[in-house]
Protein backbone atom coordinates (compact mmCIF):
# COMPACT_ATOMS: atom_id res chain seq x y z
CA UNK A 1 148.15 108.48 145.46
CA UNK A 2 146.20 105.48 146.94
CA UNK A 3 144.06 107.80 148.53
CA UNK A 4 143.20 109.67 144.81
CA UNK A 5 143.07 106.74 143.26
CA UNK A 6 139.93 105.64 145.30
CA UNK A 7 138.37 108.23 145.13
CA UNK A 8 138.50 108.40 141.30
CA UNK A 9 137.17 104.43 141.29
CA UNK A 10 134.20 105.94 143.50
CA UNK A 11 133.13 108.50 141.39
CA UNK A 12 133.49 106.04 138.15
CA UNK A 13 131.19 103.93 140.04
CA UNK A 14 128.82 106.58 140.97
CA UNK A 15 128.91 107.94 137.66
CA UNK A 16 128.20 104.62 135.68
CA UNK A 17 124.93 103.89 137.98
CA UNK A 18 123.60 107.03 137.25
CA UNK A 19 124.19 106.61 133.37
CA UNK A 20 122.84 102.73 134.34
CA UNK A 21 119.69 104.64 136.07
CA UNK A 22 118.62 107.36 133.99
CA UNK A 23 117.02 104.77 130.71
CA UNK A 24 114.90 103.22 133.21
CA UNK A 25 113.74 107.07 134.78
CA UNK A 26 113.22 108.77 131.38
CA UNK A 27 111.61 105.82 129.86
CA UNK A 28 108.84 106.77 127.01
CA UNK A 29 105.30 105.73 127.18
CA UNK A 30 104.26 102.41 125.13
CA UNK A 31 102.60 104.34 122.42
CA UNK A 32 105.11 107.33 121.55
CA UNK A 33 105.62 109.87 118.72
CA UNK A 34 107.87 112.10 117.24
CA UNK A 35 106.63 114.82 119.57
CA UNK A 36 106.36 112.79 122.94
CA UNK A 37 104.38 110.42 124.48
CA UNK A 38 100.45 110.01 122.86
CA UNK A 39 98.55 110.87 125.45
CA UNK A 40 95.22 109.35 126.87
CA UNK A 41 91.91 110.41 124.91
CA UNK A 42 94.45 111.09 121.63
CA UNK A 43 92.88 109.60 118.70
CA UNK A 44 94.69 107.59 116.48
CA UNK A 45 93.97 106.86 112.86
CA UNK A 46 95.11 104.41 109.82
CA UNK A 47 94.35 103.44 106.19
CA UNK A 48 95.29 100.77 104.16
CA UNK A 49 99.19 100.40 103.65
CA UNK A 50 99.96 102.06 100.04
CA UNK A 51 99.11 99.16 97.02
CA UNK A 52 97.58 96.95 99.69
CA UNK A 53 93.83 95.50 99.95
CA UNK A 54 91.70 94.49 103.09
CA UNK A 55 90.55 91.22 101.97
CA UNK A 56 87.79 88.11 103.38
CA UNK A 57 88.51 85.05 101.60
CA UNK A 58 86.60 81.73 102.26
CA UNK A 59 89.74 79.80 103.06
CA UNK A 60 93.03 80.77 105.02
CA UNK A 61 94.93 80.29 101.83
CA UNK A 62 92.46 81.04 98.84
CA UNK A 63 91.87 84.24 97.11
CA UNK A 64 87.65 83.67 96.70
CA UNK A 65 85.68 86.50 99.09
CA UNK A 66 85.91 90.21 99.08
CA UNK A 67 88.36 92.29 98.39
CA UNK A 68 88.26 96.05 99.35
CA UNK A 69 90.42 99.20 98.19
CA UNK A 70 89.99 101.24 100.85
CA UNK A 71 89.89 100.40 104.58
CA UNK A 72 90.71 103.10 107.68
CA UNK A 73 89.89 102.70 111.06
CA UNK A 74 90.03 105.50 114.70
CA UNK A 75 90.99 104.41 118.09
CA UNK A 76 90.93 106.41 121.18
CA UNK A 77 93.43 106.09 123.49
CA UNK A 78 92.23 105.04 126.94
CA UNK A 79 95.74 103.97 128.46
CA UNK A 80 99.58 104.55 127.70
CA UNK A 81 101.41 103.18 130.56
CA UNK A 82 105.42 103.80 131.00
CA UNK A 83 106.96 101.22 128.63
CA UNK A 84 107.68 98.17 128.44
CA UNK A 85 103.59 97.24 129.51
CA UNK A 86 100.04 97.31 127.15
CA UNK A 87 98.53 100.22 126.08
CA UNK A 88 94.76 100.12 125.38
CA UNK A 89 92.69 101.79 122.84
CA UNK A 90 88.62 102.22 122.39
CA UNK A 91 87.99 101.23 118.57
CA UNK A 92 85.00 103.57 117.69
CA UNK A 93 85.10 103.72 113.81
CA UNK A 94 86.29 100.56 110.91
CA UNK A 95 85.10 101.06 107.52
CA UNK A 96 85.60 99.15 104.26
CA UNK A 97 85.17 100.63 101.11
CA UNK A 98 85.12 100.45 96.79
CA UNK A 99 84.57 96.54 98.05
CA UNK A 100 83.97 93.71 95.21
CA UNK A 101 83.71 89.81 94.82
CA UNK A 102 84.83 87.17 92.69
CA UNK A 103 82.49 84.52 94.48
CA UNK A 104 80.03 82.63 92.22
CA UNK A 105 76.68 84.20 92.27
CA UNK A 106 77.54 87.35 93.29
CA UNK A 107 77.06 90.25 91.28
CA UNK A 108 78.79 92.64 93.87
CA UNK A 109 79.01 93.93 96.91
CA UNK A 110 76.96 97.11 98.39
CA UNK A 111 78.57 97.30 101.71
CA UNK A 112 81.04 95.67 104.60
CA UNK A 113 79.59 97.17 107.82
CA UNK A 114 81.32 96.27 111.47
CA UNK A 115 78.76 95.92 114.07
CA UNK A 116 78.91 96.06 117.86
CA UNK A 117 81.77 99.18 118.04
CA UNK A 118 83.28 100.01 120.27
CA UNK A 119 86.08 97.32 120.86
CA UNK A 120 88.64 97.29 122.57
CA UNK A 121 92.08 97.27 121.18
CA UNK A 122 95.41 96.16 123.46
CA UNK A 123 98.76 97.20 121.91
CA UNK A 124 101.83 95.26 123.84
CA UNK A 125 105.47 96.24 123.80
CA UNK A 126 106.34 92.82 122.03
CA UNK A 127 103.82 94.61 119.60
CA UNK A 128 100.88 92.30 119.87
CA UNK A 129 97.68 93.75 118.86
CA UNK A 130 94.49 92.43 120.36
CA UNK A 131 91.09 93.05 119.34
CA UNK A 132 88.18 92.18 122.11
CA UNK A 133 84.65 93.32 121.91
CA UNK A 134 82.52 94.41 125.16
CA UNK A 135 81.69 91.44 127.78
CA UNK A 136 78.57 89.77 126.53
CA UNK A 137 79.08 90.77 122.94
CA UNK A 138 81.06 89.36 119.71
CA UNK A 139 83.19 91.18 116.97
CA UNK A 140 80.73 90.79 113.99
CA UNK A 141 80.93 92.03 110.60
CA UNK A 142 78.13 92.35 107.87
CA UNK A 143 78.85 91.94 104.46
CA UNK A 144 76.01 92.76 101.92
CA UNK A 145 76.12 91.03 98.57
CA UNK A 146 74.11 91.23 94.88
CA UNK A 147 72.85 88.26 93.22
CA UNK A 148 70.93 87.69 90.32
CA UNK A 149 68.36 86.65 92.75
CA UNK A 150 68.30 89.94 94.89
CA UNK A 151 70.25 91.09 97.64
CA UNK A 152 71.61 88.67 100.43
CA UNK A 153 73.28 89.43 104.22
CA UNK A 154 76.36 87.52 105.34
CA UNK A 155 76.89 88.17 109.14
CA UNK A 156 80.22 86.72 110.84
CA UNK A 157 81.73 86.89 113.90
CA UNK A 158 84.64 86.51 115.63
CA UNK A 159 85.33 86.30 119.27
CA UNK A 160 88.99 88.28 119.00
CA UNK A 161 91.25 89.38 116.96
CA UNK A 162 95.06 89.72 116.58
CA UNK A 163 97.64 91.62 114.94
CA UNK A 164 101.17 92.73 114.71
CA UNK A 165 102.48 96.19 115.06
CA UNK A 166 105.60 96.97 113.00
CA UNK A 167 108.26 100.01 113.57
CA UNK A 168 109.40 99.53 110.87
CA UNK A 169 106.87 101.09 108.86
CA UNK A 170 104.25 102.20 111.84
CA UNK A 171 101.60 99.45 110.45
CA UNK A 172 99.09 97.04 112.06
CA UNK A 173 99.33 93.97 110.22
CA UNK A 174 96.16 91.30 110.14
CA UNK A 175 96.61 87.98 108.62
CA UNK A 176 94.15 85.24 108.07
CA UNK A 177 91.89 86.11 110.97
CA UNK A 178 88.95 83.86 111.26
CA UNK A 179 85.39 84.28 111.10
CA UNK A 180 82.49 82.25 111.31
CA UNK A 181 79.49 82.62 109.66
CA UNK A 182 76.46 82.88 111.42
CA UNK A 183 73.94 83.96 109.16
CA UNK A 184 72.98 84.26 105.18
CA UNK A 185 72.10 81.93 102.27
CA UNK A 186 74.29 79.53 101.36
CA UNK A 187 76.04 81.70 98.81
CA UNK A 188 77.88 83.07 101.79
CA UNK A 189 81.10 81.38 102.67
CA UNK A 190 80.87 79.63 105.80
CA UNK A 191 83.98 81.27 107.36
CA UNK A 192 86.09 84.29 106.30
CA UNK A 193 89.54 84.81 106.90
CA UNK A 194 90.42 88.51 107.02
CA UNK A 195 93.65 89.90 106.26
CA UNK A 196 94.31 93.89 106.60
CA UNK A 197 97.69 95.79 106.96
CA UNK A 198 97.40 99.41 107.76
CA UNK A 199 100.38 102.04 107.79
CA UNK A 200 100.98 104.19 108.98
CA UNK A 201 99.38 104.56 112.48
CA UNK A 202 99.04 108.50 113.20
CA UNK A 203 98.20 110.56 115.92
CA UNK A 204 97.41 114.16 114.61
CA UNK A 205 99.67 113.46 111.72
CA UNK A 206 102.82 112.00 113.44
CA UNK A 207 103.62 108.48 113.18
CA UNK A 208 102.96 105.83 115.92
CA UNK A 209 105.85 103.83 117.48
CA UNK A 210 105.50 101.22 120.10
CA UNK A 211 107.48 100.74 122.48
């Protein structure tokens, strides 16, 4: 009886490190999908979050700037490691559309235009989001306004980035991200804070989880 009873108490043990094991050996990829792990050159895509706006106010707090009604951006996967790590993405495309302003002055606005693309985007298993341009260059955005006295350029730049990703609703959430202004008359804020949530994050339709 001694003699079974050991050997049961072995193969409990044996059986509870393989169930121990076998999370760790069929772990997921940080970026994952209803149908698997994304894989590397996959490109995913985003718009604004439903009823939200991609905004640029002169103040952290304020609501003077631009507002815009439709914002998307596409990202290229370049790395999806085995999770829990940093997967990295090539940002190739962020546009900003059916823009306007409520800043003194300004008539409207005829286009918000991101310069220096690519960037490049790190997406953490914490879900930190990190935007970097290339070495040697800046994130920069160019915001074109009307005035009554013609049309003016507002160029600001940023050295990074940084976001949160969200499960819970497959979003990329950007809140009061500075900018500095570094050139335009003086009818252009000095900095701009940019706040942005897109949802969901897809990859050929199916919605991005990180992991």
């Amino acid at each position: 009886m001694r003699t079974r009873s050991l050997l049961a108490l072995a193969g409990t043990v044996a059986a509870l490190s393989l169930t121990a094991v076998t999370p760790a050996s069929a772990a997921g990829a940080v970026l994952t999908t209803a149908n698997g792990d994304v894989a590397v050159g996959d490109v995913l895509n985003a718009s604004l979050a439903s009823g939200t706006t991609a905004t640029l106010y002169s103040s952290a707090t304020g609501t003077s700037g631009v507002s815009c009604a439709s914002s998307g951006f596409s990202a290229t996967v370049t790395d999806n490691p085995t999770a829990p790590g940093t997967a990295t993405e090539s940002l190739t495309a962020h546009t900003f559309g059916s823009c306007t302003a409520n800043v003194i002055g300004v008539l409207g606005v005829t286009s918000v235009t991101v310069n220096n693309l690519p960037y490049t985007t790190s997406v953490s298993s914490g879900g930190t989001v990190t935007v970097t341009p290339a070495s040697g260059s800046t994130i920069q955005t160019t915001v074109v306004l009307r005035t009554l006295l013609g049309s003016i350029n507002c160029v600001y730049q940023a050295p990074s980035l940084t976001g949160t990703a969200n499960n819970a609703d497959n979003s990329i959430n950007f809140a009061a991200q500075q900018f500095t202004k570094t050139s335009g008359s003086s009818l252009c804020f000095a900095n701009g804070y940019f706040t942005a949530k897109y949802s969901p994050v897809t990859d050929a339709g199916a919605a991005v989880t990180v992991n």
